[in-house]
Protein backbone atom coordinates (compact mmCIF):
# COMPACT_ATOMS: atom_id res chain seq x y z
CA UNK A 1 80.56 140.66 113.53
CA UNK A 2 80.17 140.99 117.32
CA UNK A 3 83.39 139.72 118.84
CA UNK A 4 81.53 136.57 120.93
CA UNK A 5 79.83 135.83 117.30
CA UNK A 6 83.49 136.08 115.59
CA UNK A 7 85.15 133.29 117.96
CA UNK A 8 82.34 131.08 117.85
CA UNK A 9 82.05 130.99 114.10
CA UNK A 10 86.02 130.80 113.99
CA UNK A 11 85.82 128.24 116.37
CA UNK A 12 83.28 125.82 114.46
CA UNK A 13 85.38 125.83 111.10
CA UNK A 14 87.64 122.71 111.01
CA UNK A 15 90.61 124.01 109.09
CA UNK A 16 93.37 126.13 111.47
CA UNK A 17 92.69 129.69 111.35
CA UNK A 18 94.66 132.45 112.70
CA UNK A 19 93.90 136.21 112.99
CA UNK A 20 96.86 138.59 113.28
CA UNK A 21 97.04 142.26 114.26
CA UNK A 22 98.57 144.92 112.56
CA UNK A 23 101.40 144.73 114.79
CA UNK A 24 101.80 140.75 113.45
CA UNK A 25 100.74 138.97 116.36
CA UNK A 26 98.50 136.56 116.26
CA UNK A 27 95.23 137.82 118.12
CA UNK A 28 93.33 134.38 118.38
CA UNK A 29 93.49 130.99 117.29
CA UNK A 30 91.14 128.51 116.49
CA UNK A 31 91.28 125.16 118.04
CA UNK A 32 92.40 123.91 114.49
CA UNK A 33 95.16 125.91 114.38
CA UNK A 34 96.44 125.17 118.57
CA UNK A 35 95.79 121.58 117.53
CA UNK A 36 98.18 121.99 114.43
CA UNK A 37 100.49 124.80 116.01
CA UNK A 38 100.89 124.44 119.37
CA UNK A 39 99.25 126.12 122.54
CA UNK A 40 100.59 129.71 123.68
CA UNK A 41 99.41 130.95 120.12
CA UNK A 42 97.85 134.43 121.31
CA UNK A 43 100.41 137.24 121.65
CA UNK A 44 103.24 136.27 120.28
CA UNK A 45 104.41 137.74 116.78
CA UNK A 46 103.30 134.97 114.16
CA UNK A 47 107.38 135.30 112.25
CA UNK A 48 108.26 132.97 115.97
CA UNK A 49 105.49 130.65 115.09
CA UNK A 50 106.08 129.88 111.17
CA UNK A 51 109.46 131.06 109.67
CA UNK A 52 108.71 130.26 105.80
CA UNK A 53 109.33 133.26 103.35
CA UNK A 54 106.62 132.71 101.02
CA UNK A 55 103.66 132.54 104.14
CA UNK A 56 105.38 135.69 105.69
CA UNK A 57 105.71 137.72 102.68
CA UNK A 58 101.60 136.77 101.89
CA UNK A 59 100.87 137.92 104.91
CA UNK A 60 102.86 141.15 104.80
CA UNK A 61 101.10 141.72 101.30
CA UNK A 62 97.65 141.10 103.41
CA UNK A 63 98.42 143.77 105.92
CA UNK A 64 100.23 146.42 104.60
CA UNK A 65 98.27 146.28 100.81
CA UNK A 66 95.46 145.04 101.59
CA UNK A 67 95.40 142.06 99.35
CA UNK A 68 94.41 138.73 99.51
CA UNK A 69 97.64 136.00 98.81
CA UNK A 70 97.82 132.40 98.55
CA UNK A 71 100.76 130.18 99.71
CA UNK A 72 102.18 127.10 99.40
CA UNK A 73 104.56 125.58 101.60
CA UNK A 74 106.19 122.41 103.81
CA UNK A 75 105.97 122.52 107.17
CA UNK A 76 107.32 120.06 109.74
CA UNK A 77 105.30 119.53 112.76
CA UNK A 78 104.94 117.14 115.40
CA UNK A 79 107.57 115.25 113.80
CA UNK A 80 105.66 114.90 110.92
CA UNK A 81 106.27 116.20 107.36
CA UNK A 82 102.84 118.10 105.64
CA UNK A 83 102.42 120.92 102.68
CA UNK A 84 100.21 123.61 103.37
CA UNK A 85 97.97 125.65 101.69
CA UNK A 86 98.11 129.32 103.32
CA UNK A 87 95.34 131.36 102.23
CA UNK A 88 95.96 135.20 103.81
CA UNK A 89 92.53 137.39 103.93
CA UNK A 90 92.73 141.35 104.90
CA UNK A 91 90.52 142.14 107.75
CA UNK A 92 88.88 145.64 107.79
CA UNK A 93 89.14 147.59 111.09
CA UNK A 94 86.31 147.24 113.43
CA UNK A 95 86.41 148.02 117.07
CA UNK A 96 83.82 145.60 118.36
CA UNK A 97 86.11 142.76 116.45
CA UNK A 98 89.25 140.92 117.97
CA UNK A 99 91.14 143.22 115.32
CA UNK A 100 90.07 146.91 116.11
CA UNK A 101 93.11 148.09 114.02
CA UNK A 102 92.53 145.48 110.86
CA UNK A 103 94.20 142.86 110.34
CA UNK A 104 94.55 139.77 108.49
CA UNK A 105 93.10 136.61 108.92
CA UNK A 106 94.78 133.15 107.68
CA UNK A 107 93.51 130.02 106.86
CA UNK A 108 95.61 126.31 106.93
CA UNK A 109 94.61 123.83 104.42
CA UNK A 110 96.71 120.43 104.49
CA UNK A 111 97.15 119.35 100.72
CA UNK A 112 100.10 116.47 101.73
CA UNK A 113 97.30 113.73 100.70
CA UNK A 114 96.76 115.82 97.37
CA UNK A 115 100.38 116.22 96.54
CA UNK A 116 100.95 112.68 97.57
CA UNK A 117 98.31 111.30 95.39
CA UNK A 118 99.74 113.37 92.44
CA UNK A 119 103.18 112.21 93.13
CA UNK A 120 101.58 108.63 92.77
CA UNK A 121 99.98 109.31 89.53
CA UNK A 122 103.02 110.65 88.07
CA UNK A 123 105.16 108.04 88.84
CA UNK A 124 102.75 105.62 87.88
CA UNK A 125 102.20 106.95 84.45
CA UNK A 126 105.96 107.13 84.14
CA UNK A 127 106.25 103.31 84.93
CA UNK A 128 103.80 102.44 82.65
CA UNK A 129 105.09 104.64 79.90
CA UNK A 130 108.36 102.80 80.61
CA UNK A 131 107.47 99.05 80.79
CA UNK A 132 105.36 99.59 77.45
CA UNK A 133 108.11 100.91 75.71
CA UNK A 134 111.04 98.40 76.32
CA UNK A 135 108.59 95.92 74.31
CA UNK A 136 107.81 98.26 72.06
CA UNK A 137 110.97 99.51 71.13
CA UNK A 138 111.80 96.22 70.68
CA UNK A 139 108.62 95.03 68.69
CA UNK A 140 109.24 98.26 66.36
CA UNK A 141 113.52 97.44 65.81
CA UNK A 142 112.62 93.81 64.75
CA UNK A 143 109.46 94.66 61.97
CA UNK A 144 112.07 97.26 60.58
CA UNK A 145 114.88 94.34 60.05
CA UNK A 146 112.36 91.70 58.91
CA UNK A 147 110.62 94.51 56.20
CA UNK A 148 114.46 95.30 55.19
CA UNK A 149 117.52 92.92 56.20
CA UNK A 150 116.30 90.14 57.00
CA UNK A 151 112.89 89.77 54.96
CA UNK A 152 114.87 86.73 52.90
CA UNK A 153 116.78 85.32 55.46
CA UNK A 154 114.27 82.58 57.67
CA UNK A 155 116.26 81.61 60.37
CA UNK A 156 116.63 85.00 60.99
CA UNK A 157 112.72 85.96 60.77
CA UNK A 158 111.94 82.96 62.80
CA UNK A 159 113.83 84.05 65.53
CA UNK A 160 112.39 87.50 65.37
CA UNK A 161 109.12 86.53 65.59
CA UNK A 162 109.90 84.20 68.69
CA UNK A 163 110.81 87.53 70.31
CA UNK A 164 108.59 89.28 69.13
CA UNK A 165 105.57 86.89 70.20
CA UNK A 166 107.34 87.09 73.43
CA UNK A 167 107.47 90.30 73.78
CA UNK A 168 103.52 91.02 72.64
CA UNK A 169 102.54 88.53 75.54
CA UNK A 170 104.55 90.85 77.98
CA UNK A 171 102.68 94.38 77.01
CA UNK A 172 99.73 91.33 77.17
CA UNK A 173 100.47 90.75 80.39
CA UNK A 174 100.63 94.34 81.85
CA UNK A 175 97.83 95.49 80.42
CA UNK A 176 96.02 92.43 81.93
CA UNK A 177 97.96 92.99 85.20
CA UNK A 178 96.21 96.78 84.95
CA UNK A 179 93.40 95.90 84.35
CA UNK A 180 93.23 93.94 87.30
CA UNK A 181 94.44 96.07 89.62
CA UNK A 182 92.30 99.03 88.70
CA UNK A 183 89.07 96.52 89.09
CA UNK A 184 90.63 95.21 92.99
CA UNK A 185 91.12 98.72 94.14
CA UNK A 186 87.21 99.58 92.82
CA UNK A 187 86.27 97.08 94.91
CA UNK A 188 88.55 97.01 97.91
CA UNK A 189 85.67 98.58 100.18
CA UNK A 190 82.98 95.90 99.31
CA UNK A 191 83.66 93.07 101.56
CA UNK A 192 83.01 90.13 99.58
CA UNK A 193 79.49 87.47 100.96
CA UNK A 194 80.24 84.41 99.77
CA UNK A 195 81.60 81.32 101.75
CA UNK A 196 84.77 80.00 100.09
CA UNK A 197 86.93 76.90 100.94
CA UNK A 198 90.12 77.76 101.06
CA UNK A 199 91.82 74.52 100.95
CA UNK A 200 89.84 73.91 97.65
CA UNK A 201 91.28 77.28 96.40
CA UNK A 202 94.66 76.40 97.18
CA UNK A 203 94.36 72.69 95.60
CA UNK A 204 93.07 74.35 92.49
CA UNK A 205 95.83 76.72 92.04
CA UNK A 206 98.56 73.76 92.58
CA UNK A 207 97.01 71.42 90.09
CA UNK A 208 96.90 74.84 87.70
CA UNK A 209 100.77 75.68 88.07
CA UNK A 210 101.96 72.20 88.08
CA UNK A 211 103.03 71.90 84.44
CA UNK A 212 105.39 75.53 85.54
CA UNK A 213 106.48 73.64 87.95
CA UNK A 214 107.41 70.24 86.57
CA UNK A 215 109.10 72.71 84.12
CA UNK A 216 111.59 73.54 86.54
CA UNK A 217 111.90 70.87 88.47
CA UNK A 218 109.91 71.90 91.59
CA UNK A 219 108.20 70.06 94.09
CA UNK A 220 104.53 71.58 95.68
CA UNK A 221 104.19 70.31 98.77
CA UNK A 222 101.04 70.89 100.22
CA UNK A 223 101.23 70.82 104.49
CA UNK A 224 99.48 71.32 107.81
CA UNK A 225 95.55 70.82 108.11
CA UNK A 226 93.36 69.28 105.43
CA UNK A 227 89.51 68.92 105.00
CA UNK A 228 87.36 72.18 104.07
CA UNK A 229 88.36 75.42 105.79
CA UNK A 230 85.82 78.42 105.23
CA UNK A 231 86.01 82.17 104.04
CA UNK A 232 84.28 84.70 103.13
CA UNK A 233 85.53 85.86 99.83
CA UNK A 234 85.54 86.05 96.18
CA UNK A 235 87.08 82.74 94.86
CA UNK A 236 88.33 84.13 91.66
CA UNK A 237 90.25 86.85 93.50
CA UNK A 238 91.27 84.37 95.96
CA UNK A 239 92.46 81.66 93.49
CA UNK A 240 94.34 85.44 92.11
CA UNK A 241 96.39 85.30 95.26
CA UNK A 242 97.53 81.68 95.65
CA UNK A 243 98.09 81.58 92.24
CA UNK A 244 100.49 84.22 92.15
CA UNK A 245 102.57 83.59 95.47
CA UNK A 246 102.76 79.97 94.13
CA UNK A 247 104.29 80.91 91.11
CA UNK A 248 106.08 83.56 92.16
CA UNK A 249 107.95 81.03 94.83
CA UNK A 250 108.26 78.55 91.44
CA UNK A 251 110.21 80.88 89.29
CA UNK A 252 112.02 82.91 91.53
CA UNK A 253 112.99 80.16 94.08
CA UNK A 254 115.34 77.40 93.65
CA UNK A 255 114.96 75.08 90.71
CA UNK A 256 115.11 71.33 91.51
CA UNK A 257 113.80 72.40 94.67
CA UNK A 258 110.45 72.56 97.02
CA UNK A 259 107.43 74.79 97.37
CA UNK A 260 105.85 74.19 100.47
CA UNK A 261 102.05 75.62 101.21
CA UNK A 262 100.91 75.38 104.06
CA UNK A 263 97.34 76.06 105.78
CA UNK A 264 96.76 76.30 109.54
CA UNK A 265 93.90 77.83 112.00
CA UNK A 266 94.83 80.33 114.49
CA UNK A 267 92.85 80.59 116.85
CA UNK A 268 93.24 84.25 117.74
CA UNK A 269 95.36 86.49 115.42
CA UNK A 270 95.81 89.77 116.90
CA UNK A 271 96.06 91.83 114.06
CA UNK A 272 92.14 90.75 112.97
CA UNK A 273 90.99 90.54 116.43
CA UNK A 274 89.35 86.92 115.84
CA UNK A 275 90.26 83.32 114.75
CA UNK A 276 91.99 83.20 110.78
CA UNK A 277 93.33 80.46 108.66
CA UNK A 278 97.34 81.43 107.74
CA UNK A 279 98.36 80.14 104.83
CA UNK A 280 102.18 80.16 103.86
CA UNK A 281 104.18 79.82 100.79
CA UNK A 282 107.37 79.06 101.11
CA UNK A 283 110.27 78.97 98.73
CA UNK A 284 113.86 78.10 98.98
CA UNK A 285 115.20 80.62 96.71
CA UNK A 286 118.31 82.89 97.87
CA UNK A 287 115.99 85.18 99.91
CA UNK A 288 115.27 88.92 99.58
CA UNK A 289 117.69 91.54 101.44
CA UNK A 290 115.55 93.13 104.32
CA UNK A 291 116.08 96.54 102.42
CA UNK A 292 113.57 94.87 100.08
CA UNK A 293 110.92 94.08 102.28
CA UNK A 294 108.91 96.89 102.69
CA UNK A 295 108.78 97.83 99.35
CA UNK A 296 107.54 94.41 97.81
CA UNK A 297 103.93 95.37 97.32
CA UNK A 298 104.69 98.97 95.58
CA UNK A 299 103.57 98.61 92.33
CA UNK A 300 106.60 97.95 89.59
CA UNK A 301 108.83 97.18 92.56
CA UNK A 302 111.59 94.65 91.79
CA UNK A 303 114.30 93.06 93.61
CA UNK A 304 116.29 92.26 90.41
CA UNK A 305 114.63 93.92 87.15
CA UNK A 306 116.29 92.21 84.34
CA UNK A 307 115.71 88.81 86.25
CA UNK A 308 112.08 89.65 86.47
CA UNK A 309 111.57 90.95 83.63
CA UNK A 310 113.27 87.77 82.00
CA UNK A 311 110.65 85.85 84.08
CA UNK A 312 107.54 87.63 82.62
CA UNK A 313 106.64 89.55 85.38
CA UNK A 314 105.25 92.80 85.55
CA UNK A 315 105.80 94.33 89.04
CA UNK A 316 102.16 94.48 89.84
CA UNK A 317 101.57 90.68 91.03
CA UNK A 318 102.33 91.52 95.14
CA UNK A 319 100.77 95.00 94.47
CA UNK A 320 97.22 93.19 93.48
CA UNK A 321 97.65 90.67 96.53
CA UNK A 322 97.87 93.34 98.81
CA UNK A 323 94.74 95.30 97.61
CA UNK A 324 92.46 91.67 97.45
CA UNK A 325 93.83 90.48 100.79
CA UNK A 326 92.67 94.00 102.19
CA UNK A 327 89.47 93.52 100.69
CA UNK A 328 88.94 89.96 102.61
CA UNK A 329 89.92 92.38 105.99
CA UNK A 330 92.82 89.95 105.92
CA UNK A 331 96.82 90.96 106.33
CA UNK A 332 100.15 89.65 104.22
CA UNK A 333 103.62 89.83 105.56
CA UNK A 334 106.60 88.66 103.67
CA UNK A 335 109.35 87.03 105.87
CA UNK A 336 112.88 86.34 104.37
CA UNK A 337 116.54 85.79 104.77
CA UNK A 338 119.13 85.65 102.38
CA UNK A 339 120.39 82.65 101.56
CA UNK A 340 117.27 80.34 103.29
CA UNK A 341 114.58 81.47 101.03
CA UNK A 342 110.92 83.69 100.90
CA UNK A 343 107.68 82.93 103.36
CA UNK A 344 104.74 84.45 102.08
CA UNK A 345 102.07 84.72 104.70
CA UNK A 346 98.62 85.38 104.10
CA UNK A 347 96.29 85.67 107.32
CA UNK A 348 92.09 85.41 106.48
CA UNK A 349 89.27 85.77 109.18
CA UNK A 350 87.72 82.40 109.76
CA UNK A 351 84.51 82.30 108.71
């Protein structure tokens, strides 16, 4: 390759690329590679520009061997934290080229989204594996005693198979809670067509959750404007939401308290660049620790696990908010202080 033909075609690739000399500095850089590296690339000895053992020893392999290594590394740059994928070529000698003596040529590739969604999948196989197996350890210790000690004893058996029953509506639950999730984030890039009225979605999921809530004492005050108020969205997934903030705020606020929902138009919300309807549910439970707060919608996040856990809840409830509330090109923010109680704010584009 001519040396004009060499830069150009260097030039067009998108991933950094760097060629170095013989003597180990770098003889050109793509605009990749100044975008990732820095400018002032050309001349100086490539061990000043990247100090990471496993890159330099590929690339020492590459020129004095003449064979082709791969590396993996971190690198921090620009303040920001990314793992690279070095790949180090051998370059033949040619005097027309911008390495008359041979060289070696190296190519960047940015795997931190890889790695990261790998990380992800681990840990969310791991959290799986571990919610299913409280129940089932638990499931498998009680058939044991009721096939064995306690087959002949009833009082015992019929508390057993209280927990037991209890237990299988969990592992119910989580599967359920899954299977949900996996079918909102399938979705999240359709935007949904149909009109919705939201006030009607929000009566609806009240009037469900009112026997939870007469169960513990709470009052659902419903606040702010009345009369229909339209969105597009899916009503199911919608009725999802509401539904779970709302009972959420029941069984982890305050009992012989209030839950107070409340629907209002903005007329310009910044963050969707138009008029939305903001709907809040607010609790008056002891409030979440600000620690907490970005963390809510992870999924199998708790603030108190045993209290949760007691409550039926599976960690994935704010987790499946999030993802439908993207879908509707919406936003949610949770807002809390210890000791006053929860607001859960949902914010929808006015149809």
């Amino acid at each position: 390759m001519r040396k004009s033909s060499t830069i150009t075609a260097l030039g067009a690739i998108p991933f950094p690329i760097l060629l170095i000399g013989q003597n180990e500095k770098i003889a050109y850089a793509n605009p990749s590679a100044i975008s990732l590296l820095g400018d002032g690339l050309e001349g100086r000895t490539f061990v000043t520009v990247i100090r990471k053992p496993a890159i330099n020893f590929a690339l020492d392999e590459a020129l004095k061997h003449g064979r082709e290594e791969r590396a993996r590394d971190r690198l921090s740059l620009g303040g920001r934290e990314m793992s690279v994928m070095c790949t180090v070529s051998p370059m033949p000698a040619d005097p027309l080229s911008e390495l008359p003596q041979g060289g070696a040529l190296i190519v960047f590739e940015d795997v931190t989204a890889l790695e990261e969604a790998e990380a992800q999948r681990r840990d969310f196989v791991a959290n799986v594996s571990h919610e299913l197996r409280t129940p089932l350890t638990a499931l498998s210790g009680f058939i044991e005693t009721l096939l064995h000690a306690a087959k002949d004893d009833p009082v015992a058996r019929a508390r057993f198979l209280s927990i037991m029953e209890r237990e299988a509506a969990r592992m119910n639950r989580l599967v359920g809670d899954l299977l949900s999730l996996s079918r909102v984030e399938s979705e999240e890039r359709r935007r949904p067509t149909q009109t919705v009225d939201l006030s009607a979605v929000l009566n609806g999921a009240m009037q469900a959750l009112a026997p939870v809530a007469e169960a513990r004492n709470v009052s659902l005050l419903r606040e702010g404007e009345a009369g229909p108020k339209r969105v597009s969205g899916d009503p199911d997934q919608l009725t999802q939401v509401f539904s779970n903030l709302i009972e959420n705020a029941i069984k982890y606020g305050a009992p012989d308290a209030q839950v107070r929902i409340t629907l209002s138009t903005v007329a310009h919300e910044p963050a969707l660049r138009g008029a939305a309807l903001k709907v809040v549910v607010q609790d008056q439970g002891e409030g979440i620790d600000a620690i907490h707060l970005p963390r809510l919608t992870e999924r199998f996040y708790r603030v108190d696990t045993h209290r949760s856990r007691e409550q039926g809840g599976t960690g994935l409830g704010l987790a499946i908010v999030k993802h439908i509330v993207s879908r509707h090109r919406g936003r949610f923010r949770v807002e809390s202080e210890k000791g006053v109680g929860s607001r859960f704010i949902v914010y929808l584009p006015l149809a």
